[in-house]
C-alpha atoms as a PDB file:
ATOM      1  CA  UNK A   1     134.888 130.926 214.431  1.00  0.00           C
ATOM      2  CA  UNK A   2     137.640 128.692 213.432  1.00  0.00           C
ATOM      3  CA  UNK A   3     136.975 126.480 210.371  1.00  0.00           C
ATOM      4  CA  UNK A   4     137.269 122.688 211.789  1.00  0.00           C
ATOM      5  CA  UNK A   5     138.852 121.497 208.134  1.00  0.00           C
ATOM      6  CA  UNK A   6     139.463 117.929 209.144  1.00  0.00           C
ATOM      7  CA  UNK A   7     135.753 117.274 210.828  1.00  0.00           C
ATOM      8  CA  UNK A   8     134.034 119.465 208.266  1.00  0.00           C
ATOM      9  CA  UNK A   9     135.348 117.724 204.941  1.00  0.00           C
ATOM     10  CA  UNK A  10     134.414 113.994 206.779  1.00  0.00           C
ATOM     11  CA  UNK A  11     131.413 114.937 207.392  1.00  0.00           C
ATOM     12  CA  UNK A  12     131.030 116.789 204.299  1.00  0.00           C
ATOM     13  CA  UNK A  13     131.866 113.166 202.471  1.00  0.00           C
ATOM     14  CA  UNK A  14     129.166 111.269 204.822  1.00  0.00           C
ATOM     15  CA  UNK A  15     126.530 113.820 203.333  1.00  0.00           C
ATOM     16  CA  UNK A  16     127.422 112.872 199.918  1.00  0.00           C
ATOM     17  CA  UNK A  17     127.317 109.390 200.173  1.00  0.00           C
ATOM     18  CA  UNK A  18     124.536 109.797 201.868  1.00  0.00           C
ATOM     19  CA  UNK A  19     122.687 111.892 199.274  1.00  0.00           C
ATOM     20  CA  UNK A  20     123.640 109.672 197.059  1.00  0.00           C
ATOM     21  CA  UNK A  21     122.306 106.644 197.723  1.00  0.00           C
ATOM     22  CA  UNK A  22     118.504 108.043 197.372  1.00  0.00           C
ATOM     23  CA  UNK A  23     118.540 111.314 195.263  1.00  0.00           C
ATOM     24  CA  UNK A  24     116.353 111.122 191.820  1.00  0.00           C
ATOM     25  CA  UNK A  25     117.733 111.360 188.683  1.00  0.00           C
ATOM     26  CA  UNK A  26     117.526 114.431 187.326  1.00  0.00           C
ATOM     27  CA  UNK A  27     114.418 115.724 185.196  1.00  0.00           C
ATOM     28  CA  UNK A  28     115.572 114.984 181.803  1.00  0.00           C
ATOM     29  CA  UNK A  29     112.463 117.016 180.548  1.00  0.00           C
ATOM     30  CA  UNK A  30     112.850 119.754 182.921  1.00  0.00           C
ATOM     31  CA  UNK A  31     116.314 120.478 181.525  1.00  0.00           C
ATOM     32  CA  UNK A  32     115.361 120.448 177.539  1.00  0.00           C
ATOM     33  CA  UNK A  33     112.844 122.673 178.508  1.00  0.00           C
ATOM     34  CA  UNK A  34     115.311 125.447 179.243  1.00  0.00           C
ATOM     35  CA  UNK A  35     115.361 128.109 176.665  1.00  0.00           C
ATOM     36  CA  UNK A  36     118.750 128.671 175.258  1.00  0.00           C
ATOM     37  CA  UNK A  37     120.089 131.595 176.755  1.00  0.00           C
ATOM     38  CA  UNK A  38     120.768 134.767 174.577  1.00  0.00           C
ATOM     39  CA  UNK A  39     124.263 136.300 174.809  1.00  0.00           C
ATOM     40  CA  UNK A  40     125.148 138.781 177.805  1.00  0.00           C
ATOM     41  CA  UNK A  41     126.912 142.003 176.983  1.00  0.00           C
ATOM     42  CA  UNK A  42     130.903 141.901 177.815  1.00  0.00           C
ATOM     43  CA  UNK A  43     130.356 144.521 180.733  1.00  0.00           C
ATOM     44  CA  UNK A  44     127.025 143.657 182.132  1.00  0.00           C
ATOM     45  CA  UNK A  45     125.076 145.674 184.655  1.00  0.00           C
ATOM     46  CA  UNK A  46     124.152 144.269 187.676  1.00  0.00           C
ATOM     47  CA  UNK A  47     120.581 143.743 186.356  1.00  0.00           C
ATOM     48  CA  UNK A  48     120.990 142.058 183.186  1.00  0.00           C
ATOM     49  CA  UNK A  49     118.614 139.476 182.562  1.00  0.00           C
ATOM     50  CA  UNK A  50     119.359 136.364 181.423  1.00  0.00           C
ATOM     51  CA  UNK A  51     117.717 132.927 181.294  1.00  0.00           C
ATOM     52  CA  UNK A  52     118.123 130.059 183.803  1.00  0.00           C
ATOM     53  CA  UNK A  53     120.640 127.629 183.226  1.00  0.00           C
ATOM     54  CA  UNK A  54     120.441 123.874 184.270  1.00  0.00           C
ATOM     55  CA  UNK A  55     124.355 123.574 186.041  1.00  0.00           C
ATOM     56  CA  UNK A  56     124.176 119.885 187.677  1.00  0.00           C
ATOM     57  CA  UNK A  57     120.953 117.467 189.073  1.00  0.00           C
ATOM     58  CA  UNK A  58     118.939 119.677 191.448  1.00  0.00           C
ATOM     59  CA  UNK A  59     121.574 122.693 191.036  1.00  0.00           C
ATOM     60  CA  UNK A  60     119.852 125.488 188.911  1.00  0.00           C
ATOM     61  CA  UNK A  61     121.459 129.027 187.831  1.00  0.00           C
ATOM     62  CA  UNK A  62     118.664 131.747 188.323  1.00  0.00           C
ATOM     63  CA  UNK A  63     120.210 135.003 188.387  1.00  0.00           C
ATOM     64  CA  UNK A  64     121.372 137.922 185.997  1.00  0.00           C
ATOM     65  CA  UNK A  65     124.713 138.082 183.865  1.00  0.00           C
ATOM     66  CA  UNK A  66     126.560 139.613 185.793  1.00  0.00           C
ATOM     67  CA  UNK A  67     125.164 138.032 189.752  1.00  0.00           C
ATOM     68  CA  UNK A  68     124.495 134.744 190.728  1.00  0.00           C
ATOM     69  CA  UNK A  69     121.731 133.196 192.474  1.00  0.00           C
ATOM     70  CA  UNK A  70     121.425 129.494 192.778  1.00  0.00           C
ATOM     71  CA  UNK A  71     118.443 127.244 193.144  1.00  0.00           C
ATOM     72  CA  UNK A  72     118.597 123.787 194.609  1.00  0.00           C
ATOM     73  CA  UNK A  73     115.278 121.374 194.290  1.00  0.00           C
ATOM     74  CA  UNK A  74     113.820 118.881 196.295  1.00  0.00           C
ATOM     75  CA  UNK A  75     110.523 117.569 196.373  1.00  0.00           C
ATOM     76  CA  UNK A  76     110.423 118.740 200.124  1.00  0.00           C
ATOM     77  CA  UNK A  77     110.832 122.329 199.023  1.00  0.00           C
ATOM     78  CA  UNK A  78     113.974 124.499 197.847  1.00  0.00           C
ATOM     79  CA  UNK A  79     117.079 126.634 198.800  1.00  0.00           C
ATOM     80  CA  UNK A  80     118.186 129.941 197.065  1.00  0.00           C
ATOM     81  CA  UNK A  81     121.369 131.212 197.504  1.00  0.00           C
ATOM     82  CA  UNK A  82     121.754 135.387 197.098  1.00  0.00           C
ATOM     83  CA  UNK A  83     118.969 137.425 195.936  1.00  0.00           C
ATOM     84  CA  UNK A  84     120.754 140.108 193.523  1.00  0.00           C
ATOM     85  CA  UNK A  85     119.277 143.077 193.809  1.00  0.00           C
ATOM     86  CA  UNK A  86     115.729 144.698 194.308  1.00  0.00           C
ATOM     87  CA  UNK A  87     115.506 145.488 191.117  1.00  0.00           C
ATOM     88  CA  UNK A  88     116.554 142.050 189.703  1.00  0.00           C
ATOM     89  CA  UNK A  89     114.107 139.928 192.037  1.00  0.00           C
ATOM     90  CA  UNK A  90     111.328 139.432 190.099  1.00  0.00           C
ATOM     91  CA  UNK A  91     113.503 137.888 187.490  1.00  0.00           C
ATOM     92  CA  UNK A  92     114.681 135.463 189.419  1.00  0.00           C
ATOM     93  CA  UNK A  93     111.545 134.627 190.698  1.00  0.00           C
ATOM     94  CA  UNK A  94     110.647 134.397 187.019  1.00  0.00           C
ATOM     95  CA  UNK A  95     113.417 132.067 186.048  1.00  0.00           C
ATOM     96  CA  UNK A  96     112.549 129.893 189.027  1.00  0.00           C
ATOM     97  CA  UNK A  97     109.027 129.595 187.008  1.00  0.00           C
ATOM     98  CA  UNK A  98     110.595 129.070 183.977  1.00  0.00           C
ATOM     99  CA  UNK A  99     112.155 126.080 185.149  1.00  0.00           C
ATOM    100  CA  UNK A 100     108.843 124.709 185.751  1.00  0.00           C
ATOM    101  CA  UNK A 101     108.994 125.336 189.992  1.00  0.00           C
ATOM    102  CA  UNK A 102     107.127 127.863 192.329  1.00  0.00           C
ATOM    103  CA  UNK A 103     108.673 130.258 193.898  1.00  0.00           C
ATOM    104  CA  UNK A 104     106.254 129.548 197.183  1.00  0.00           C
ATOM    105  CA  UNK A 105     108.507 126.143 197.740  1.00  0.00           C
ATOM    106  CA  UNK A 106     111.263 127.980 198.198  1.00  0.00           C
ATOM    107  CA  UNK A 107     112.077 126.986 202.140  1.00  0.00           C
ATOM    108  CA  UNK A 108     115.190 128.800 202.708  1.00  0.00           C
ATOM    109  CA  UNK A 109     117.068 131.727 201.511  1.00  0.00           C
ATOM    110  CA  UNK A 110     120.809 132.299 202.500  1.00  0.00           C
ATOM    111  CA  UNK A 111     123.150 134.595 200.970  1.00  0.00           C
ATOM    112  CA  UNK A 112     127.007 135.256 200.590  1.00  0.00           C
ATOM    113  CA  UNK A 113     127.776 138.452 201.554  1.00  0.00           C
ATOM    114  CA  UNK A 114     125.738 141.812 202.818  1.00  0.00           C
ATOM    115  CA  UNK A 115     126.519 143.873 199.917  1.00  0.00           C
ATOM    116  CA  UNK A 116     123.334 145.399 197.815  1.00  0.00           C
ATOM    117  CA  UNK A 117     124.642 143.250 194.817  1.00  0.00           C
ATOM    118  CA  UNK A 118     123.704 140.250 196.286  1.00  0.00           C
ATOM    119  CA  UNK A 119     121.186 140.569 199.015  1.00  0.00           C
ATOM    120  CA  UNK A 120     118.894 143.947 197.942  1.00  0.00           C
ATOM    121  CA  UNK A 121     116.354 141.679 196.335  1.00  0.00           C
ATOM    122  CA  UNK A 122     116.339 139.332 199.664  1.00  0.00           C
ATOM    123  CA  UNK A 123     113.349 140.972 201.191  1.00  0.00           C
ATOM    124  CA  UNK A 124     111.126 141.219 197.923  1.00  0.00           C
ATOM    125  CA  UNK A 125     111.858 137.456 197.586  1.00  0.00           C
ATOM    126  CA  UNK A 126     111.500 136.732 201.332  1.00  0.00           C
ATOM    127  CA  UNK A 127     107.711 138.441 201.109  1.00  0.00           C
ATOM    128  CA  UNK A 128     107.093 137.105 197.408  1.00  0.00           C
ATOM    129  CA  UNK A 129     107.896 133.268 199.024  1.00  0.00           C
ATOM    130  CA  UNK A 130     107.514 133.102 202.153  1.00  0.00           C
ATOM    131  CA  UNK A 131     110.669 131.382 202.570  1.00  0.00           C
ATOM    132  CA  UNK A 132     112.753 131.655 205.931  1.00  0.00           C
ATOM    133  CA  UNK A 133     116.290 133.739 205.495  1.00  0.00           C
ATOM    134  CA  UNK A 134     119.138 132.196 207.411  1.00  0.00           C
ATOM    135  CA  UNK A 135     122.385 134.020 207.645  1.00  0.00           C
ATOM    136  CA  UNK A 136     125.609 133.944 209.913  1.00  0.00           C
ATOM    137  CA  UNK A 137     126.251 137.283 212.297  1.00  0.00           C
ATOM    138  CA  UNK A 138     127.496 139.749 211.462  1.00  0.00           C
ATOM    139  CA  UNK A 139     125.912 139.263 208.441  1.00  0.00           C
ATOM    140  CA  UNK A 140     122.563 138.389 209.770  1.00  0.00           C
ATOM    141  CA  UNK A 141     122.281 141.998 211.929  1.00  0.00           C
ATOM    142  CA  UNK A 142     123.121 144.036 208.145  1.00  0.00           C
ATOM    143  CA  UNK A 143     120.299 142.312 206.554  1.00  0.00           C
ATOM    144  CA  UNK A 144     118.193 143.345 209.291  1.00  0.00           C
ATOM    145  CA  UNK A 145     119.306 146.654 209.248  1.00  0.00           C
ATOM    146  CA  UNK A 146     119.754 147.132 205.328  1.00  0.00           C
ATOM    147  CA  UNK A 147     123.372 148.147 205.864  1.00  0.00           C
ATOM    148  CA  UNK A 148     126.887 147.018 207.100  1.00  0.00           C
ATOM    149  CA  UNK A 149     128.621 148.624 209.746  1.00  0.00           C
ATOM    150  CA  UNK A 150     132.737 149.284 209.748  1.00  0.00           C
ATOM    151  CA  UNK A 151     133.537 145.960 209.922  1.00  0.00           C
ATOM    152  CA  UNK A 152     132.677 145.980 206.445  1.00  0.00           C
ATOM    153  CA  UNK A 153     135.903 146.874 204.235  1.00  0.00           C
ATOM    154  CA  UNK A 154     133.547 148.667 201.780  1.00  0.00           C
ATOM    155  CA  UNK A 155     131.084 150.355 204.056  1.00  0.00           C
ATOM    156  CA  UNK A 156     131.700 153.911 203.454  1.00  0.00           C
ATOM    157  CA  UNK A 157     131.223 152.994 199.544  1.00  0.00           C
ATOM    158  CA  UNK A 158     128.115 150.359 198.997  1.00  0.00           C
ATOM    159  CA  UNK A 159     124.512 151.378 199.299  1.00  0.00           C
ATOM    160  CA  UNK A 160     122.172 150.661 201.646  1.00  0.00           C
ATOM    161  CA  UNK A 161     119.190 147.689 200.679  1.00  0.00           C
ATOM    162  CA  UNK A 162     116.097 146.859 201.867  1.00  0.00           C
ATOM    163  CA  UNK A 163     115.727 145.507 205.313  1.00  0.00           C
ATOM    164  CA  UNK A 164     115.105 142.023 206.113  1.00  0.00           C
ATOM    165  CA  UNK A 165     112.731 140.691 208.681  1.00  0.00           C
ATOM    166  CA  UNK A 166     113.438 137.932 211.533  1.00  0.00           C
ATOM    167  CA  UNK A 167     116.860 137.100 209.929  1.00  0.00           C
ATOM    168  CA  UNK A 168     117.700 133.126 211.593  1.00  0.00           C
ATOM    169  CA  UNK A 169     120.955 132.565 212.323  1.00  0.00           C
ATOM    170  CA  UNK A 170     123.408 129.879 211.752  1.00  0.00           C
ATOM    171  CA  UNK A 171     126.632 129.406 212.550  1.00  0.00           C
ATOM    172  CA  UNK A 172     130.040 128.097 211.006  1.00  0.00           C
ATOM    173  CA  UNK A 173     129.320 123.987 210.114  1.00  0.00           C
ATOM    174  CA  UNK A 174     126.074 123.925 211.061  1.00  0.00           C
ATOM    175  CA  UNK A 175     123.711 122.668 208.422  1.00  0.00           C
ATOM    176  CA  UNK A 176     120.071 123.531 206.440  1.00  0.00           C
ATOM    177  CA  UNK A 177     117.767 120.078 205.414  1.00  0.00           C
ATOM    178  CA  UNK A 178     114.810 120.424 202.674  1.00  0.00           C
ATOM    179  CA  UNK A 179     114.292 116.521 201.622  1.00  0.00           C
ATOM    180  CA  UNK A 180     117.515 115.113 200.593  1.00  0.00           C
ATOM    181  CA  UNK A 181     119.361 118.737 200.230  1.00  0.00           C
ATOM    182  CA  UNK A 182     121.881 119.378 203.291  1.00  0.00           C
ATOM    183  CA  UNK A 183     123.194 123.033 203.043  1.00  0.00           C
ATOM    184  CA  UNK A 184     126.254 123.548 205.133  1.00  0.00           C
ATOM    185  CA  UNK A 185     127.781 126.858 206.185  1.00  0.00           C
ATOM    186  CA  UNK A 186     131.404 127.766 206.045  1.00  0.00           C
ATOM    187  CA  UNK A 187     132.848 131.107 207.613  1.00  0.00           C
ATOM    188  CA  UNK A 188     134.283 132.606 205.475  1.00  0.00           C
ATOM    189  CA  UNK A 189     135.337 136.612 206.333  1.00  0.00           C
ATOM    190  CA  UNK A 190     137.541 138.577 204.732  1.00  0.00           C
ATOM    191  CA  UNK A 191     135.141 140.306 201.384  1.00  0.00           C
ATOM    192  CA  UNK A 192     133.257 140.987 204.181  1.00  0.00           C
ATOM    193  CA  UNK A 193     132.561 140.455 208.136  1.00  0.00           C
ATOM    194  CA  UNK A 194     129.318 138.429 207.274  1.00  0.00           C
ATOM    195  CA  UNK A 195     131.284 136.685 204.785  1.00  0.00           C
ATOM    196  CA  UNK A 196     129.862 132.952 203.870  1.00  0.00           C
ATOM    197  CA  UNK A 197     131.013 130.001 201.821  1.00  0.00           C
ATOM    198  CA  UNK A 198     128.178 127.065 201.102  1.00  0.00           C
ATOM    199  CA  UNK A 199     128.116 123.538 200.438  1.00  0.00           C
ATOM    200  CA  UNK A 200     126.077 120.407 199.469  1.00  0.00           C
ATOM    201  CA  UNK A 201     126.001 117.563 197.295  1.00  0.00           C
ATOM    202  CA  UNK A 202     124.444 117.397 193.683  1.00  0.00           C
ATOM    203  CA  UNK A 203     123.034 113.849 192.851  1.00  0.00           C
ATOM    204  CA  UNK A 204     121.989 112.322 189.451  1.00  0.00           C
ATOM    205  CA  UNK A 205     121.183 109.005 190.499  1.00  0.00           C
ATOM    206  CA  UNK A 206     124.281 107.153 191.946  1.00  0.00           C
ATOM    207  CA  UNK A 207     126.624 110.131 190.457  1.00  0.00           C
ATOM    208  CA  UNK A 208     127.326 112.804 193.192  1.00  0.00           C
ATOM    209  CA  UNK A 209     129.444 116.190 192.245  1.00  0.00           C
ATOM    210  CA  UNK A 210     130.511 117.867 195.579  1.00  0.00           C
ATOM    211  CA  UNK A 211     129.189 121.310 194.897  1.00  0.00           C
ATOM    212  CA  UNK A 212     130.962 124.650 196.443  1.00  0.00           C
ATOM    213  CA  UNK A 213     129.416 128.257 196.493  1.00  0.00           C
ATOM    214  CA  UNK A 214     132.675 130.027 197.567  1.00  0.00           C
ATOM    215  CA  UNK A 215     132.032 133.584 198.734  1.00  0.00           C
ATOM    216  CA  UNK A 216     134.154 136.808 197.079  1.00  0.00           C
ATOM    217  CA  UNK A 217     137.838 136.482 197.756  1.00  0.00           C
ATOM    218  CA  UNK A 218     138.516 140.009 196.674  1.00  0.00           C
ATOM    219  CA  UNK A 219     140.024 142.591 199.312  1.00  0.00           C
ATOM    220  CA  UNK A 220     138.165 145.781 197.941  1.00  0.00           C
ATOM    221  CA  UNK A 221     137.615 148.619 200.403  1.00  0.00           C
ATOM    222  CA  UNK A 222     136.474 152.072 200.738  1.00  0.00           C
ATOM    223  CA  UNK A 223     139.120 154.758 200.897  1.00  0.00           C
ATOM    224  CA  UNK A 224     139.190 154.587 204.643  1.00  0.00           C
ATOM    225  CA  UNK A 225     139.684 151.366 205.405  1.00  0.00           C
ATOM    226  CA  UNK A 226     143.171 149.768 205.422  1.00  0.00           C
ATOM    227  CA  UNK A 227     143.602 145.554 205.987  1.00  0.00           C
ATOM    228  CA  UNK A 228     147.038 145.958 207.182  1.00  0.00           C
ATOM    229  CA  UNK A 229     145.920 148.074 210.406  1.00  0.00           C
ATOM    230  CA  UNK A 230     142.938 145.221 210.560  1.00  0.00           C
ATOM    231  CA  UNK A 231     145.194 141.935 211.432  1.00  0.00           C
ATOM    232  CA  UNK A 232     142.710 140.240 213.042  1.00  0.00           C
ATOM    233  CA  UNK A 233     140.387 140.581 209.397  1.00  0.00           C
ATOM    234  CA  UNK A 234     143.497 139.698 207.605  1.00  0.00           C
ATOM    235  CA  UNK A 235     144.165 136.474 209.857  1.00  0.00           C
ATOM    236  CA  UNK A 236     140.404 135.689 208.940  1.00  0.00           C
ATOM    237  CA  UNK A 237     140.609 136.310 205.575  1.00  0.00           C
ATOM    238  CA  UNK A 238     143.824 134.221 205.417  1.00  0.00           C
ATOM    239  CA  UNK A 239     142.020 131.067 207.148  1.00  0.00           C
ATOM    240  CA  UNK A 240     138.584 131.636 204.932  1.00  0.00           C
ATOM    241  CA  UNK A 241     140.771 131.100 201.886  1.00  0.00           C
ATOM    242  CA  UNK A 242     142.563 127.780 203.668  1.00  0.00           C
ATOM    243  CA  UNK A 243     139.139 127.048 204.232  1.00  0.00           C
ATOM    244  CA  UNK A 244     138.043 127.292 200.602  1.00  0.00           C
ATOM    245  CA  UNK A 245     140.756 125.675 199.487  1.00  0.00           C
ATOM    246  CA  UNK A 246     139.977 122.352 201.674  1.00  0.00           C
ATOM    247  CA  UNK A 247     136.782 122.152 200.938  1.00  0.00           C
ATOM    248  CA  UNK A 248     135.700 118.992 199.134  1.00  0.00           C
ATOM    249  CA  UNK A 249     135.047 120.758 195.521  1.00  0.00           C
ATOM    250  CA  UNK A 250     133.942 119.290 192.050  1.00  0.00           C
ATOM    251  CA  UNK A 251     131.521 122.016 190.903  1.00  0.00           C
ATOM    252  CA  UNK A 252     132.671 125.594 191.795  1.00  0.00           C
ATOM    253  CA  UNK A 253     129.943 128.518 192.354  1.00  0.00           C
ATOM    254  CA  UNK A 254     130.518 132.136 193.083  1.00  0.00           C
ATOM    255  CA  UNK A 255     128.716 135.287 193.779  1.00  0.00           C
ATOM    256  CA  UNK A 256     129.827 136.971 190.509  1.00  0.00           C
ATOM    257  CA  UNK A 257     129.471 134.346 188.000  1.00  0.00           C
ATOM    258  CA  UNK A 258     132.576 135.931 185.918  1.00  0.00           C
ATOM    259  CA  UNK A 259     134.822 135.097 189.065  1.00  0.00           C
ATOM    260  CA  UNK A 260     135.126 131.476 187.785  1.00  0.00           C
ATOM    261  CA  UNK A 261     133.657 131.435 184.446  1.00  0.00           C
ATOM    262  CA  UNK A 262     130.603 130.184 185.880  1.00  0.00           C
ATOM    263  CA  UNK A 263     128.334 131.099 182.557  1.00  0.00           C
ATOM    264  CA  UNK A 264     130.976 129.650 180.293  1.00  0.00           C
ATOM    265  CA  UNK A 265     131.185 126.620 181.929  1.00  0.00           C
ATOM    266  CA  UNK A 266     127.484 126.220 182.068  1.00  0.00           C
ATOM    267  CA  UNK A 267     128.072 126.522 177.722  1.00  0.00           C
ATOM    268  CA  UNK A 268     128.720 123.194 176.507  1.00  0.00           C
ATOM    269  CA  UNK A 269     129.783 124.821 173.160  1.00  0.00           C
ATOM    270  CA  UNK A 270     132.383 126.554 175.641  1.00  0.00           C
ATOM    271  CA  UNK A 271     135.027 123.723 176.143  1.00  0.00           C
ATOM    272  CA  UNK A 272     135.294 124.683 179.540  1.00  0.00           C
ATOM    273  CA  UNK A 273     134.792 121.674 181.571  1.00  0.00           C
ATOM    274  CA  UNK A 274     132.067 122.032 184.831  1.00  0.00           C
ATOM    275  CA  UNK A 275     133.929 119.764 186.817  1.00  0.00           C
ATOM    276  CA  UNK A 276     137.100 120.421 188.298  1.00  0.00           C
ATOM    277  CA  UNK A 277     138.618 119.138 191.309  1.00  0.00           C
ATOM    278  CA  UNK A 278     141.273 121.604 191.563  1.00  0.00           C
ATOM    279  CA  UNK A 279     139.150 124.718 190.781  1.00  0.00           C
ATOM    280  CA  UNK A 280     138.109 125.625 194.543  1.00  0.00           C
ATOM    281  CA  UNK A 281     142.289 125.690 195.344  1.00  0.00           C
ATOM    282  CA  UNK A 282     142.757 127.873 192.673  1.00  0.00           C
ATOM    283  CA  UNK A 283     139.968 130.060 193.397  1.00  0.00           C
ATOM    284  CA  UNK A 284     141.678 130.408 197.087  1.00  0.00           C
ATOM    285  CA  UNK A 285     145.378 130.730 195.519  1.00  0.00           C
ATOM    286  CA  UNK A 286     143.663 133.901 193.481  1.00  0.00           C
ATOM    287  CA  UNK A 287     142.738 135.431 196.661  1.00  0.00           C
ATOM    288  CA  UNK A 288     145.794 135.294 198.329  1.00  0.00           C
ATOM    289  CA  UNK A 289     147.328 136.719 195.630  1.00  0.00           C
ATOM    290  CA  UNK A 290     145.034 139.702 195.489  1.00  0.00           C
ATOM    291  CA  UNK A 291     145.551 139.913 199.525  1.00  0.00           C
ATOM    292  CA  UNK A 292     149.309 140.057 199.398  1.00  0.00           C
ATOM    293  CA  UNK A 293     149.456 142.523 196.611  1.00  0.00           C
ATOM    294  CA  UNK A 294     146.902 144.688 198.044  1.00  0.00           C
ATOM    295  CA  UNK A 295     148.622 144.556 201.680  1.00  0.00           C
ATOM    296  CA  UNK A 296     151.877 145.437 199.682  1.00  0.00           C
ATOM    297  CA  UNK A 297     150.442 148.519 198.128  1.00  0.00           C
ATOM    298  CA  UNK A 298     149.530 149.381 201.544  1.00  0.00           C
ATOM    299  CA  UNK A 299     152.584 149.500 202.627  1.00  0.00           C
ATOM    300  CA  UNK A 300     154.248 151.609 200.216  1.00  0.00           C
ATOM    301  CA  UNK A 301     151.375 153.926 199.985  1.00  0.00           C
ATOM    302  CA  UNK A 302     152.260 157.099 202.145  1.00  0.00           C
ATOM    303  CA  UNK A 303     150.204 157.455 205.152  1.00  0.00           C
ATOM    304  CA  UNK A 304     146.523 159.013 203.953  1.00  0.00           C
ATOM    305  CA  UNK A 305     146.821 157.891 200.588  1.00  0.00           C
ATOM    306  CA  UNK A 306     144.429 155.617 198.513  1.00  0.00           C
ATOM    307  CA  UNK A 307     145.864 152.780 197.442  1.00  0.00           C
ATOM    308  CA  UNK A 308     145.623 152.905 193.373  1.00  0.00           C
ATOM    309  CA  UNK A 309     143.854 149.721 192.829  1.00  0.00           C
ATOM    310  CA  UNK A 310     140.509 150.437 195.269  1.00  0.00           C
ATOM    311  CA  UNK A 311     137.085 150.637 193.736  1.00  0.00           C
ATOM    312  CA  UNK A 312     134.310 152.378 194.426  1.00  0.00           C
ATOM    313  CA  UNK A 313     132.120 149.481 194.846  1.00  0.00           C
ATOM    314  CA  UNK A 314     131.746 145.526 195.278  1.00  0.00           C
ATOM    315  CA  UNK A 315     132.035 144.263 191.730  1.00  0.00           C
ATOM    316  CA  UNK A 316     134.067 140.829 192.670  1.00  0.00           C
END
C-alpha cells in the first residue's frame, strides 16, 4: 500500500493532542523501582538478559541486549511490540513483572518483522497472555506458518519459529486502542515483505513525545536473492524509508536496540539525549545509504556472485 504521508502525520498530531489532554502522569514509584541494569557484553547474543528500562510515560523497554521489545501501559490493558525469541520469552514476560504489571493485561501483540529474532517468542507469549497478535500480510501468513516465503530477502538463510495461531490483520494506517494508547501501523517493506513501522503518543501529564518504532532499514539477503532484479521491493523499500523519515518522531525505537543507541540513550549517565526530532530522518538517510551501496555492489558483482557484504542472518 502506498503510505498517505500528508493524512497520516495530521492525524498522527490529532492523536497526540488528543492523548494528551487526559493521559496520567507517569508512576513516579513505578520507575524508581526499576533495578539498575547491569552492563551487556559488547557483542551480545540474541538472548542476553537484561533488566527493563523505564524509556518515556507508559513506554517501557522489556527485551534482551541485543532485541527489543516494547511495552506500552494503560489501565485498559497493554501493547507489546516484538517478542524476541522462544528462548528469550519468559524474560520478557519476567521484566513485564518486574515493572510491577501482569503479563495477562497484555491486549495486543504486534511485531516488526517475521524474522526468528523478533517474533520466535510470539506464540509462547501469545499462550502465556492471552493477548490477540495483529500483524500486516505478508507478514501475518509467516507467523502463521512459522516461516517466510521468497519474498523475504533472507529466506533461504533465517530459521524457521514457532507458529502463531489466528494471526488478525491490519493494514497500512489503520490503528490499535487499549484506554488512551492508539497504535498506528505504517508499511514499511523493504527488511522484509511483512515489514512494519509503529506509532503512538507517550504522555506525562500535559507533555506528549511522539514516539516511533521504525522497523530494520538494512538490505541483508541470502545469497540468492538480488534487490536490483526485485524493483518493485526496491521502489517499496525506497517509499518505507520516505515514510520513516515523515513520520512525526521525538522518541526513536528499533528492533535492534544498537540500531539507534536505544540502551544508551535510555542511560542518563550516557549524554545521549532521548529526544530527538531529527533522529527518525537520519535513521531513514542510513538506509538509503546502505540501499544504494548494496544495489551498487550488485552491479559490479559478476553474474552468480555473492555480493561481499551479505550475512548469513538478520542481525540489523
Amino acid at each position: 500500500m502506498r503510505f498517505r504521508t500528508g493524512v497520516l502525520a495530521a492525524s498522527l498530531i490529532s492523536s497526540i493532542l488528543a492523548a494528551c489532554a487526559s493521559a496520567p502522569r507517569a508512576d513516579n514509584d513505578r520507575i524508581a523501582n526499576v533495578a539498575a541494569p547491569a552492563p551487556c557484553s559488547a557483542d551480545p547474543s540474541w538472548d542476553e538478559p537484561t533488566a527493563p528500562r523505564h524509556i518515556y510515560a507508559n513506554t517501557w523497554y522489556v527485551g534482551t541486549c541485543a532485541i527489543s521489545a516494547i511495552l506500552i501501559t494503560s489501565d485498559a490493558g497493554h501493547i507489546l511490540i516484538d517478542g524476541v525469541t522462544d528462548k528469550a520469552a519468559p524474560r520478557i514476560e519476567a521484566n513485564i513483572r518486574a515493572l510491577g504489571f501482569e503479563p495477562k493485561d497484555v491486549r495486543y501483540i504486534v511485531s516488526s518483522h517475521e524474522h526468528i529474532d523478533h517474533v520466535g517468542g510470539i506464540a509462547r507469549l501469545q499462550r502465556d497472555t492471552g493477548a490477540r497478535v495483529v500483524a500486516r500480510e505478508p507478514a501475518a501468513t509467516a507467523l502463521e506458518r512459522g516461516h517466510s516465503d521468497r519474498g523475504d530477502p533472507q529466506f533461504l538463510s533465517v530459521a524457521k519459529f514457532p507458529p502463531v495461531v489466528s494471526v488478525q490483520r491490519i493494514g497500512d494506517g489503520e490503528t490499535l486502542r487499549v484506554g488512551t494508547v492508539v497504535l498506528t501501523a505504517h508499511a514499511t517493506p523493504g527488511h522484509t515483505a511483512g515489514g512494519t513501522s509503529w506509532t503512538w503518543s507517550s504522555c506525562d501529564g500535559a507533555t506528549c513525545r511522539a514516539t516511533v518504532y521504525a522497523d530494520s532499514v538494512t538490505p541483508f539477503s541470502d545469497k540468492v536473492y538480488r534487490y536490483s532484479d526485485n524493483a518493485e521491493m526496491v521502489a517499496a523499500f525506497r517509499n518505507s524509508l520516505a515514510s520513516i523519515a515523515g513520520l512525526p518522531c521525538e522518541i526513536l525505537l528499533t528492533p535492534h536496540p544498537s540500531a539507534s543507541r536505544l540502551l544508551e540513550r535510555l542511560d542518563p549517565a550516557s549524554g545521549i539525549a532521548l529526544v530527538d526530532i531529527g533522529a527518525c530522518r537520519a535513521y531513514a538517510a542510513t538506509g538509503t545509504e546502505k540501499l544504494d551501496a548494496r544495489l551498487s555492489k550488485e552491479r559490479a558483482d559478476r553474474p552468480g556472485n555473492v555480493p561481499s557484504h551479505e550475512e548469513p542472518a538478520p542481525t540489523h
